[in-house]
Protein backbone atom coordinates (compact mmCIF):
# COMPACT_ATOMS: atom_id res chain seq x y z
CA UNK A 1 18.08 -43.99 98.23
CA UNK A 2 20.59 -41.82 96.45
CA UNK A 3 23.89 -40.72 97.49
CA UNK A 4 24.79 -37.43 98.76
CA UNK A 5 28.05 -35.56 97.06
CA UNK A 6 30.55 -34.46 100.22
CA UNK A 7 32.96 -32.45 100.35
CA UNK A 8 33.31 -32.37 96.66
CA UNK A 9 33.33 -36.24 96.34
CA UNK A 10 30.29 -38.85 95.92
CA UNK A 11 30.77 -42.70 95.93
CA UNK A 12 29.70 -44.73 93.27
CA UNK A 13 30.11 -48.14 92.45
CA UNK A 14 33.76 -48.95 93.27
CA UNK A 15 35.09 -45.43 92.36
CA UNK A 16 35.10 -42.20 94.06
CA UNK A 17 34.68 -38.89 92.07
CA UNK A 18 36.50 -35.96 93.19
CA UNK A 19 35.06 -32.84 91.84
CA UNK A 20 37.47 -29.67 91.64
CA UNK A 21 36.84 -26.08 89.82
CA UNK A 22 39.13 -27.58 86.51
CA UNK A 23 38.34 -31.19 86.39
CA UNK A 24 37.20 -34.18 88.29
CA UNK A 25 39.30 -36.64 89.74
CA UNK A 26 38.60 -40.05 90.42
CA UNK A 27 39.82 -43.01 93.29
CA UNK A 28 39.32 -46.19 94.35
CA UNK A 29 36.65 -46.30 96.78
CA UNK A 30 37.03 -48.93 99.78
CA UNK A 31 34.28 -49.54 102.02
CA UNK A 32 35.72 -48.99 106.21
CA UNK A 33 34.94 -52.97 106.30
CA UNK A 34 37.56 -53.96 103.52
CA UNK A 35 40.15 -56.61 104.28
CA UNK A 36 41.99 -56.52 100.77
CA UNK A 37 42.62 -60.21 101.59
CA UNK A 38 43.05 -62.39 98.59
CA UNK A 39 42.59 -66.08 99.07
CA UNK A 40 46.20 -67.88 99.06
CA UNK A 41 47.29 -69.98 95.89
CA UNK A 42 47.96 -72.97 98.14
CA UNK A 43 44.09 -73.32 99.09
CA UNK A 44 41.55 -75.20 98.06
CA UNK A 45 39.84 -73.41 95.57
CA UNK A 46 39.15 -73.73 91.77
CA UNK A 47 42.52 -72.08 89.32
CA UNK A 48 40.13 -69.90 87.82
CA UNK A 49 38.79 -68.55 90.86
CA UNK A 50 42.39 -67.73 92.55
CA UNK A 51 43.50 -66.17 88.87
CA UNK A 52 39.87 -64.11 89.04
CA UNK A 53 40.56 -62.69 91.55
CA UNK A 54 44.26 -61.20 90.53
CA UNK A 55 42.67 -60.37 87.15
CA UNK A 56 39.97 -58.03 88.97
CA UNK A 57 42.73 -55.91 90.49
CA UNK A 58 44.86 -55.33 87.47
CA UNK A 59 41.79 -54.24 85.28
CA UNK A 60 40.01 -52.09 88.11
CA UNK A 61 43.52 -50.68 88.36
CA UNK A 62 44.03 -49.97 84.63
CA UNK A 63 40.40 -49.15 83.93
CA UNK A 64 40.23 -46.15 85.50
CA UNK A 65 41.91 -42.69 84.75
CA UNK A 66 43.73 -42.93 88.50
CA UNK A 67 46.15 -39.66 89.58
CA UNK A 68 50.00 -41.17 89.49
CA UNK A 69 49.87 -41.83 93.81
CA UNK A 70 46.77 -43.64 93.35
CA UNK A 71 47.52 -46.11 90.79
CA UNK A 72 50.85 -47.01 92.43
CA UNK A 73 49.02 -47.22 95.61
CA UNK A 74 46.53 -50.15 93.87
């Protein structure tokens, strides 16, 4: 099933695409069920998995061509 552009914006993957008359914009999509939880460094869990999961945010962060609110925002 395909998605459905809104309002100017469609979803895809983990990104949001903002389409204006100039130039398209792109976000950080976030499913409503999110938690943004990240599992704590005293837990029981592998090193690799706990510095994974840090190293996910920073590149989806600096991956992306995000506007100047956005990127502080993630």
């Amino acid at each position: 099933m395909a998605e459905i552009e809104t309002d100017n914006k469609i979803n895809y993957l983990d990104v949001t695409i903002h389409r204006t008359p100039t130039e398209w914009k792109m976000s950080i999509y976030r499913k409503s069920t999110v938690t943004d939880k990240i599992m704590p460094y005293a837990s029981n869990h592998p090193t690799q998995h706990k510095f994974a999961a840090i190293r996910f945010l920073y590149n989806r962060r600096n991956t992306y061509d995000l506007p100047t609110e956005e990127y502080n925002q993630e």
